[in-house]
PDB file of N, CA and C in Angstrom:
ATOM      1  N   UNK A   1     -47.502  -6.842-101.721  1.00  0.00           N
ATOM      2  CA  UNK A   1     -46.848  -7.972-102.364  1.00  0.00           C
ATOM      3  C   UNK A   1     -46.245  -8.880-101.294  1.00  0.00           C
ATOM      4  N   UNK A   2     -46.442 -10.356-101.629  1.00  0.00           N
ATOM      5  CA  UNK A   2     -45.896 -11.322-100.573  1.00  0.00           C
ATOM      6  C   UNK A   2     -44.646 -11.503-100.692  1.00  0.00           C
ATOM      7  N   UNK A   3     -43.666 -10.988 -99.294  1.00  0.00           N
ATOM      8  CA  UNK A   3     -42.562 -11.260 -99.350  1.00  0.00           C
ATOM      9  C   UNK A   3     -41.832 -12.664 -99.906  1.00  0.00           C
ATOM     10  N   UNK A   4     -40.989 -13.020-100.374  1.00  0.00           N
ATOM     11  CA  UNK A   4     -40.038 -14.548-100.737  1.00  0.00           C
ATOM     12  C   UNK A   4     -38.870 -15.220 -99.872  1.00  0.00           C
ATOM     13  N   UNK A   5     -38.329 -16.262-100.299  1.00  0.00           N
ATOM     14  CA  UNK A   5     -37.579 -16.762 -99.716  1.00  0.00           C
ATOM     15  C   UNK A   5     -36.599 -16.740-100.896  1.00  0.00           C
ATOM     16  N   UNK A   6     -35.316 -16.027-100.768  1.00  0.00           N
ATOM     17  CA  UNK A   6     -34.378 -16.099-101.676  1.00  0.00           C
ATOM     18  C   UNK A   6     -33.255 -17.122-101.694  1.00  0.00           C
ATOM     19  N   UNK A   7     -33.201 -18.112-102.277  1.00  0.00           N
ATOM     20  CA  UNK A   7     -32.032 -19.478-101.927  1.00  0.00           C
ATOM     21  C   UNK A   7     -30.902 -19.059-103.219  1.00  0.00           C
ATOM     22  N   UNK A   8     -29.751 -18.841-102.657  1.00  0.00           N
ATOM     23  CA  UNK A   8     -28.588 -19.261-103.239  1.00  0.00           C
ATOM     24  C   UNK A   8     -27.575 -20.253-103.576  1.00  0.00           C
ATOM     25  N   UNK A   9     -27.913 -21.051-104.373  1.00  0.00           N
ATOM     26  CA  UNK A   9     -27.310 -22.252-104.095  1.00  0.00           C
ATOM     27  C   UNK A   9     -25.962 -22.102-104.995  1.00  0.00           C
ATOM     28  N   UNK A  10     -25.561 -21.277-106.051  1.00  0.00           N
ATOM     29  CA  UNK A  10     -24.469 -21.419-107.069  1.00  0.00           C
ATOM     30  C   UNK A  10     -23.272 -20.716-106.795  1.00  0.00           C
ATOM     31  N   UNK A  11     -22.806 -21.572-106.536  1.00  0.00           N
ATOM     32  CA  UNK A  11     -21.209 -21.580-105.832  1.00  0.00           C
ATOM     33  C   UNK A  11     -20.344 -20.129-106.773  1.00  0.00           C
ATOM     34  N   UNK A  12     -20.990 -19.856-108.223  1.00  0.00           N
ATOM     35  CA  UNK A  12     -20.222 -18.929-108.419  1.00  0.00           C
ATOM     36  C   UNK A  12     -20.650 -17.544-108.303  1.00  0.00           C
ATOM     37  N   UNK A  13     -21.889 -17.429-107.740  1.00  0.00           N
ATOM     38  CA  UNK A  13     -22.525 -16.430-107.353  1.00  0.00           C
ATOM     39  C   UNK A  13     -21.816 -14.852-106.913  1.00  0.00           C
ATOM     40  N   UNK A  14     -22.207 -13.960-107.445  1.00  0.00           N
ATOM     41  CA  UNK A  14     -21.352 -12.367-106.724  1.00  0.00           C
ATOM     42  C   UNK A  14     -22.836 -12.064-106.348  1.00  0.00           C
ATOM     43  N   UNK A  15     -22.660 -11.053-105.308  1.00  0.00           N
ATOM     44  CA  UNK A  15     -23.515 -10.247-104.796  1.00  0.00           C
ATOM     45  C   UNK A  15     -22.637  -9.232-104.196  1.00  0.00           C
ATOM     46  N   UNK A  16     -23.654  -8.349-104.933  1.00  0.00           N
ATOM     47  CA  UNK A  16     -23.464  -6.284-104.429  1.00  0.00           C
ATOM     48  C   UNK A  16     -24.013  -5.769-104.008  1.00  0.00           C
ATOM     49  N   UNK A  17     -23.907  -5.333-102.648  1.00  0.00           N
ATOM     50  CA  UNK A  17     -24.931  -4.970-102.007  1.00  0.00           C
ATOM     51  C   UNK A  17     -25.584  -3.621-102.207  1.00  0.00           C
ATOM     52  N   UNK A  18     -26.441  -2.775-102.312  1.00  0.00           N
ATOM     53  CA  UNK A  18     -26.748  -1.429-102.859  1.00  0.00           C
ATOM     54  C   UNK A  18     -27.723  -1.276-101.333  1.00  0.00           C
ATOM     55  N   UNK A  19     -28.281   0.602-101.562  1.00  0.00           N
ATOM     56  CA  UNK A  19     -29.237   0.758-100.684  1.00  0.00           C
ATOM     57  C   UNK A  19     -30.399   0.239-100.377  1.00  0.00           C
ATOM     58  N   UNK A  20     -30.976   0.056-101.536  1.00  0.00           N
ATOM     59  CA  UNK A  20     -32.324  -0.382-101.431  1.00  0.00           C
ATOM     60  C   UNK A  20     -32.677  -1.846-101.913  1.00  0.00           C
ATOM     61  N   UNK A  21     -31.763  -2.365-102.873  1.00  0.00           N
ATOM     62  CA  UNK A  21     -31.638  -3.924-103.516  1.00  0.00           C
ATOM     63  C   UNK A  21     -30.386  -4.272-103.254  1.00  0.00           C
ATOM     64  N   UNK A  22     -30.527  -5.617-103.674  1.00  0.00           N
ATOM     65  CA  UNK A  22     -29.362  -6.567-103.836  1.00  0.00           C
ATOM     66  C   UNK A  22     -29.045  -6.516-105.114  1.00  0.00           C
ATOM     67  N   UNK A  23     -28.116  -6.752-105.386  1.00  0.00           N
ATOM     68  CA  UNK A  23     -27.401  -7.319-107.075  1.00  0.00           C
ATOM     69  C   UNK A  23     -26.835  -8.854-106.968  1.00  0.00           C
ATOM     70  N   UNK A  24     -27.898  -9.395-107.840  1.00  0.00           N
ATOM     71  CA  UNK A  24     -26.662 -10.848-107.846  1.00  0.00           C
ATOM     72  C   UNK A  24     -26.783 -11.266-109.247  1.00  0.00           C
ATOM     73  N   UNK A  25     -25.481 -11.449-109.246  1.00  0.00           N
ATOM     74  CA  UNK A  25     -24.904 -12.274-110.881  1.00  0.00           C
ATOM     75  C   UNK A  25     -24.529 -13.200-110.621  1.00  0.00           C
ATOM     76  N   UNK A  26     -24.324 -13.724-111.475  1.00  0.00           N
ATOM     77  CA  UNK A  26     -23.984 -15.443-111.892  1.00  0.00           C
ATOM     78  C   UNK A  26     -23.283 -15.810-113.348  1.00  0.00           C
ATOM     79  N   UNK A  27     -22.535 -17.078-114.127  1.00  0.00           N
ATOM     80  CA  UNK A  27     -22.620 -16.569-115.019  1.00  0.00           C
ATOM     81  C   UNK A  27     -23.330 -16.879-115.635  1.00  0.00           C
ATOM     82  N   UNK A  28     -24.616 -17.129-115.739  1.00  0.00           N
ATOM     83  CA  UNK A  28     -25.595 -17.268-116.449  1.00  0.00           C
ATOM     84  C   UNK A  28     -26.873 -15.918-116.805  1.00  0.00           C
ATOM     85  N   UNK A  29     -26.557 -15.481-115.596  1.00  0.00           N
ATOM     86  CA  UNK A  29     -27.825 -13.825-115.410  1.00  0.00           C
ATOM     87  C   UNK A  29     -27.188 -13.002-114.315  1.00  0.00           C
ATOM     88  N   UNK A  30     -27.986 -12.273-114.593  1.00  0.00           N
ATOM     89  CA  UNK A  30     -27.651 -11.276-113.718  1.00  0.00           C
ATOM     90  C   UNK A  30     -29.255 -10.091-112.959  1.00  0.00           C
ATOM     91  N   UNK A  31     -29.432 -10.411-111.926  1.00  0.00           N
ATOM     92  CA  UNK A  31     -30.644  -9.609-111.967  1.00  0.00           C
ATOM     93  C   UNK A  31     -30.307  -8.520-110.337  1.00  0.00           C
ATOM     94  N   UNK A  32     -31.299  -7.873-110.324  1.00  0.00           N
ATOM     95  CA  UNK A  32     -31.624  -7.120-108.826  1.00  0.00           C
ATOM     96  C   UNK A  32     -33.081  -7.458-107.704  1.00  0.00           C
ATOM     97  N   UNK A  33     -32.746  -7.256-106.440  1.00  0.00           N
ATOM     98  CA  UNK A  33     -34.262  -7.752-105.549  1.00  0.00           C
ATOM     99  C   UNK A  33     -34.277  -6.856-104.817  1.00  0.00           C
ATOM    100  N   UNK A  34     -35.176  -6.052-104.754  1.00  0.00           N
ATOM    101  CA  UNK A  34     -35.463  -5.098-103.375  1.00  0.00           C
ATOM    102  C   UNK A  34     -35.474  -5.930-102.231  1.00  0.00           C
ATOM    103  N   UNK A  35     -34.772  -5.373-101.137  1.00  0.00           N
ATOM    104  CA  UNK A  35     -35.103  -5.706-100.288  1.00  0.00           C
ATOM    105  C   UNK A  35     -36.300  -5.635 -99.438  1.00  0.00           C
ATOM    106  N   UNK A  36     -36.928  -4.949 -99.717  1.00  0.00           N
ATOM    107  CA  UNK A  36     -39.119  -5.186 -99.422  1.00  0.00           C
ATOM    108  C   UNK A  36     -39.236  -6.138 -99.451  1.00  0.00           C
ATOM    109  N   UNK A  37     -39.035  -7.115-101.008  1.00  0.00           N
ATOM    110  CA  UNK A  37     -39.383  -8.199-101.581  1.00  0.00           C
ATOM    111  C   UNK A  37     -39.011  -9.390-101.087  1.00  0.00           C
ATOM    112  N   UNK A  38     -37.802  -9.643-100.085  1.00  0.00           N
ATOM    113  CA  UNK A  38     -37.401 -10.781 -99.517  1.00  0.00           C
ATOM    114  C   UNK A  38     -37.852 -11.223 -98.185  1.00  0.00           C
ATOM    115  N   UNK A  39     -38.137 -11.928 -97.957  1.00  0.00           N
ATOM    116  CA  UNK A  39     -38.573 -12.097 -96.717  1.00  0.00           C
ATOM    117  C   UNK A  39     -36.855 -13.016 -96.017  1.00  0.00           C
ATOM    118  N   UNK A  40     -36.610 -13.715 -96.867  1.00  0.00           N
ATOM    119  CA  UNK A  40     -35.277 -14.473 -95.868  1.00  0.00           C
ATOM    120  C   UNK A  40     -34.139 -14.808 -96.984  1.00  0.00           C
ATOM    121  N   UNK A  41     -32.725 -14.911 -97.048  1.00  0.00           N
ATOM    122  CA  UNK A  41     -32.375 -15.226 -97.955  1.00  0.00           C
ATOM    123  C   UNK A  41     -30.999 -16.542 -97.390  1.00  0.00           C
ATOM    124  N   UNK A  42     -31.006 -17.549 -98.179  1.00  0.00           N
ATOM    125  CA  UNK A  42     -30.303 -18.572 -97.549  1.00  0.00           C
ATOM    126  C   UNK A  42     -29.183 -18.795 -98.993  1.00  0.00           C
ATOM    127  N   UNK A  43     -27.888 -18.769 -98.241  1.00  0.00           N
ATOM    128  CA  UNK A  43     -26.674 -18.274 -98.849  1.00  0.00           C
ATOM    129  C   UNK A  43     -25.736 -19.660 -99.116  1.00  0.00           C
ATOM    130  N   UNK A  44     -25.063 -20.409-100.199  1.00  0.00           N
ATOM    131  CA  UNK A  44     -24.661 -21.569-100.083  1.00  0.00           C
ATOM    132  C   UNK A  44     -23.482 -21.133 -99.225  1.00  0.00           C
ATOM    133  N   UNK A  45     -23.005 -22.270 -98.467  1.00  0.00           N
ATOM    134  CA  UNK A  45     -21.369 -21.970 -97.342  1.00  0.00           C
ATOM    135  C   UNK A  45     -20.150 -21.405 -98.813  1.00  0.00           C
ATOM    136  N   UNK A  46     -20.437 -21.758 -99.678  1.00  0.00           N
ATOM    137  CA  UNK A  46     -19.198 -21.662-100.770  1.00  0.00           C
ATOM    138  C   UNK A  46     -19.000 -20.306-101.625  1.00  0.00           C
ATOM    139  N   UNK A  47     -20.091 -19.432-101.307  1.00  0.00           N
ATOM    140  CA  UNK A  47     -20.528 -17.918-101.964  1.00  0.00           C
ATOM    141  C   UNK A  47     -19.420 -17.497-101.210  1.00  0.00           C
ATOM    142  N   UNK A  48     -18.701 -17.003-102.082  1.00  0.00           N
ATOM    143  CA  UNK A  48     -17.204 -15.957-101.617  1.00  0.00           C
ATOM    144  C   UNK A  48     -18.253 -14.452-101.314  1.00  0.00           C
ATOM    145  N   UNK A  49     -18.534 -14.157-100.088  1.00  0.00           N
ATOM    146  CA  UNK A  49     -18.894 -12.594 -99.627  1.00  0.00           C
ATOM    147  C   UNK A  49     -18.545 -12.553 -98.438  1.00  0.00           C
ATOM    148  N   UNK A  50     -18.306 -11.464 -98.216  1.00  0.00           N
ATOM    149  CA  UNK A  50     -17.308 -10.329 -96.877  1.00  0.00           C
ATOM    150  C   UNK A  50     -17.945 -10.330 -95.532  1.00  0.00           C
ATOM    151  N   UNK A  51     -17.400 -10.548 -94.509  1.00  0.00           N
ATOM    152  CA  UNK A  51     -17.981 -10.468 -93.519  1.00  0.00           C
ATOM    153  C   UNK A  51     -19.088  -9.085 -93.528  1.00  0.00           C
ATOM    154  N   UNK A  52     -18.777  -8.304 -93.693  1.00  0.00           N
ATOM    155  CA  UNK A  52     -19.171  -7.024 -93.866  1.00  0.00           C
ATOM    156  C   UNK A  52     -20.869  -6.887 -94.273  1.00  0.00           C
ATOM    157  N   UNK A  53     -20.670  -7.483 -95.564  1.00  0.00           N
ATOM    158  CA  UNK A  53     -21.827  -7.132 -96.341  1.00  0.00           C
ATOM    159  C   UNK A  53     -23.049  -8.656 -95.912  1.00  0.00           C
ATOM    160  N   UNK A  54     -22.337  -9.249 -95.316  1.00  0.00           N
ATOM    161  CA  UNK A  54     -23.292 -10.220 -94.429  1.00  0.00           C
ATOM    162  C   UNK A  54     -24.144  -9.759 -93.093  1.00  0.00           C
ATOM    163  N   UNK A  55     -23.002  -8.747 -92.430  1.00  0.00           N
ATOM    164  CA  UNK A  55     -23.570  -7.836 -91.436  1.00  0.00           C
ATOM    165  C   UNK A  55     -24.807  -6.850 -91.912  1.00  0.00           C
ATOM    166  N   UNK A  56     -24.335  -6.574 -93.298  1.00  0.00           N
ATOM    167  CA  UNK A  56     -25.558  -5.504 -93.275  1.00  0.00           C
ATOM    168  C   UNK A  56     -26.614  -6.329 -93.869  1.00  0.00           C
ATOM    169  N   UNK A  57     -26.251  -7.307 -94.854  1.00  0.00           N
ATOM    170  CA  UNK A  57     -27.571  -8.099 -95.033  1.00  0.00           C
ATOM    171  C   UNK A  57     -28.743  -8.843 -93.867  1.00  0.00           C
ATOM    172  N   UNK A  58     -27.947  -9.076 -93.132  1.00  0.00           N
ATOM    173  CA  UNK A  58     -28.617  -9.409 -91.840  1.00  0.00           C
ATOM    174  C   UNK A  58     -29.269  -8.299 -90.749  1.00  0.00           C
ATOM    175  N   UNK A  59     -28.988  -7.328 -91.106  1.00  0.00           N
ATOM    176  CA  UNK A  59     -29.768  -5.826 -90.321  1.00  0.00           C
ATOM    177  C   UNK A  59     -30.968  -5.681 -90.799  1.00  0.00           C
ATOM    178  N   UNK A  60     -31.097  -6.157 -91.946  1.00  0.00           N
ATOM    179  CA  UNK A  60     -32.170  -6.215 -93.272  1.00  0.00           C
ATOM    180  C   UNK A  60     -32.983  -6.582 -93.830  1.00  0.00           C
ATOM    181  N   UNK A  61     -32.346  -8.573 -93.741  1.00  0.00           N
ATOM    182  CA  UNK A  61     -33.658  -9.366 -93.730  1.00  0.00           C
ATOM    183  C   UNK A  61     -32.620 -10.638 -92.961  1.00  0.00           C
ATOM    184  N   UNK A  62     -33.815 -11.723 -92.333  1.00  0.00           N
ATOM    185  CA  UNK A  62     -32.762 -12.586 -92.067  1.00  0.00           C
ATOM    186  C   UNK A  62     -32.013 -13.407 -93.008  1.00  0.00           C
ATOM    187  N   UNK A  63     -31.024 -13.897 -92.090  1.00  0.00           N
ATOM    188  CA  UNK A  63     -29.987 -14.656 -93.430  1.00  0.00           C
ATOM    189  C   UNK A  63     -28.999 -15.783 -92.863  1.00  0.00           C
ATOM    190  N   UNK A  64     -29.423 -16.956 -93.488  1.00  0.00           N
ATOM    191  CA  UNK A  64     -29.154 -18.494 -93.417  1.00  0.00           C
ATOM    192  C   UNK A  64     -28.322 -18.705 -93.782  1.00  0.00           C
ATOM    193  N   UNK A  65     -26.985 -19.680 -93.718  1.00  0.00           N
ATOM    194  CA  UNK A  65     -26.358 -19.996 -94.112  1.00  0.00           C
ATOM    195  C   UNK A  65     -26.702 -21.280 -95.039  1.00  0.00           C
ATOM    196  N   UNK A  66     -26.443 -22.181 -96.079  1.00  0.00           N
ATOM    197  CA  UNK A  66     -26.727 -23.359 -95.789  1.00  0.00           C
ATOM    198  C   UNK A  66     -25.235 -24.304 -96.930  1.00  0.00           C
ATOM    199  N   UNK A  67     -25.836 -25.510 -96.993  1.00  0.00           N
ATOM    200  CA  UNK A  67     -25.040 -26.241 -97.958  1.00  0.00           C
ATOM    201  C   UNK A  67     -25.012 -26.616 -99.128  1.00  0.00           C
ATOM    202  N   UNK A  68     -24.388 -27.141-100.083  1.00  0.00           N
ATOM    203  CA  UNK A  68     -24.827 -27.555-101.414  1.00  0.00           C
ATOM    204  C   UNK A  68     -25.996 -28.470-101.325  1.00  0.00           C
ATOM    205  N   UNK A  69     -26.624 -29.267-100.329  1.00  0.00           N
ATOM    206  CA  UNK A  69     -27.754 -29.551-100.482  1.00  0.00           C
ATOM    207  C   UNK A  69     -29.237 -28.978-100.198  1.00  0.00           C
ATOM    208  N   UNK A  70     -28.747 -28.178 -99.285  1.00  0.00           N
ATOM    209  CA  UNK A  70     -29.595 -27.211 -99.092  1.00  0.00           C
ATOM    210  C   UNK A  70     -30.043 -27.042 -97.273  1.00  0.00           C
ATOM    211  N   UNK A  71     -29.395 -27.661 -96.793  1.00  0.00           N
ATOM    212  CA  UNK A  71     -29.493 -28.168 -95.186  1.00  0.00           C
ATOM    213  C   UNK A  71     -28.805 -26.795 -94.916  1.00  0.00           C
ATOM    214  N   UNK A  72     -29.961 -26.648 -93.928  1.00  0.00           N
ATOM    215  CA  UNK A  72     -29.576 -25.043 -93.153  1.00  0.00           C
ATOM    216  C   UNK A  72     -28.013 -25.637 -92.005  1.00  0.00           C
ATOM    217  N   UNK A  73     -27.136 -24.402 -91.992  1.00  0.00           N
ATOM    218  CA  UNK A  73     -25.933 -25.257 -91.116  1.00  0.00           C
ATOM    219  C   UNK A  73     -25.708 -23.749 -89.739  1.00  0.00           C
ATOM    220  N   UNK A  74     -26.063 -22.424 -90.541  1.00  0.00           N
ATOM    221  CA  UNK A  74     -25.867 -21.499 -89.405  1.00  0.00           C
ATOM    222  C   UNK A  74     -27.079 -20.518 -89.988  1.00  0.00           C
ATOM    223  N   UNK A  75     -27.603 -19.328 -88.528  1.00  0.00           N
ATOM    224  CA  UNK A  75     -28.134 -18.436 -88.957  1.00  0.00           C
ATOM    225  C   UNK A  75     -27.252 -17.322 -88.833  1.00  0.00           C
ATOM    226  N   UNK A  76     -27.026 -16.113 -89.257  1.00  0.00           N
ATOM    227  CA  UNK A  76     -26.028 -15.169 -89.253  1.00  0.00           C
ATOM    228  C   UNK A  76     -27.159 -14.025 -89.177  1.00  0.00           C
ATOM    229  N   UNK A  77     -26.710 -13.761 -87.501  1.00  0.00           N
ATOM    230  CA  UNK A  77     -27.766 -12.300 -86.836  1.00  0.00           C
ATOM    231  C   UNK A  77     -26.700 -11.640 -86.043  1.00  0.00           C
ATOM    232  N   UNK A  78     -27.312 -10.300 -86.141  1.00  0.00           N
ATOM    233  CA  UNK A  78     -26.552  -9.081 -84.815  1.00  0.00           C
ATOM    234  C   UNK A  78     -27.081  -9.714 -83.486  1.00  0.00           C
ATOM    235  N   UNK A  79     -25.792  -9.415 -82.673  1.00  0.00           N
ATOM    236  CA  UNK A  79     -26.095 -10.016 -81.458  1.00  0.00           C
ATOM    237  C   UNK A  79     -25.939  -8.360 -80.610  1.00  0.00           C
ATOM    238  N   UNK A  80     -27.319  -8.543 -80.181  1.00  0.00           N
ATOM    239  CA  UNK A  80     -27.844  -7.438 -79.323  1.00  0.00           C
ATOM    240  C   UNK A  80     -26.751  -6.991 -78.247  1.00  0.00           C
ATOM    241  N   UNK A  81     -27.001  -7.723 -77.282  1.00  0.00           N
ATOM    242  CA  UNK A  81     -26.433  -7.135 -75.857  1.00  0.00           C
ATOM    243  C   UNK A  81     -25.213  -8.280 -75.551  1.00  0.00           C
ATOM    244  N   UNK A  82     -24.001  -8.156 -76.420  1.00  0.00           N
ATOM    245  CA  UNK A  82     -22.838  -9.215 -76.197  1.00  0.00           C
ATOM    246  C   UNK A  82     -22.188  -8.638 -74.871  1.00  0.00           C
ATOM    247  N   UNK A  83     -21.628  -9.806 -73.627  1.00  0.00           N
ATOM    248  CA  UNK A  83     -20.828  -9.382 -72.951  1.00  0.00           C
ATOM    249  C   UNK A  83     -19.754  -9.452 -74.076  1.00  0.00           C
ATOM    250  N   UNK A  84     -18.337  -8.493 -73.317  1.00  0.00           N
ATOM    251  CA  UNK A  84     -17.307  -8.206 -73.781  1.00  0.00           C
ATOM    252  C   UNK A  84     -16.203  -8.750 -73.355  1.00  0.00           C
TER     253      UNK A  84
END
């Protein structure tokens, strides 16, 4: 199956992160995505989520920041070999 590009654009968006999928609700739906299935997922700047669960989303698949219009503004990756 061909991986996707997952765009988040709704500011009231939750996401839960699980082992193997994502959870995201809204208040309109609510569904789940394996992570197999994503190839990249681009996050509006206004999605209230945790530094944390950005870290592990990004171990995982890559992951964009962007804006209410949709203009990419950061990418959010592990940085390999940081001086200290």
């Amino acid at each position: 199956m061909k991986k996707r590009q997952l765009i988040l654009r709704n500011p009231k968006t939750r996401l839960t992160l699980h082992t193997d999928y994502l959870e995201i609700s809204n208040p309109i739906n609510r569904y789940a995505v394996a992570f197999r299935h994503i190839g990249a997922i681009y996050l509006n700047k206004a999605i209230r989520v945790e530094i944390g669960t950005c870290y592990a989303i990004c171990r995982r698949v890559p992951l964009w920041i962007i804006d209410q219009d949709g203009y990419i503004l950061a990418r959010v990756a592990e940085v390999k070999d940081a001086a200290v």
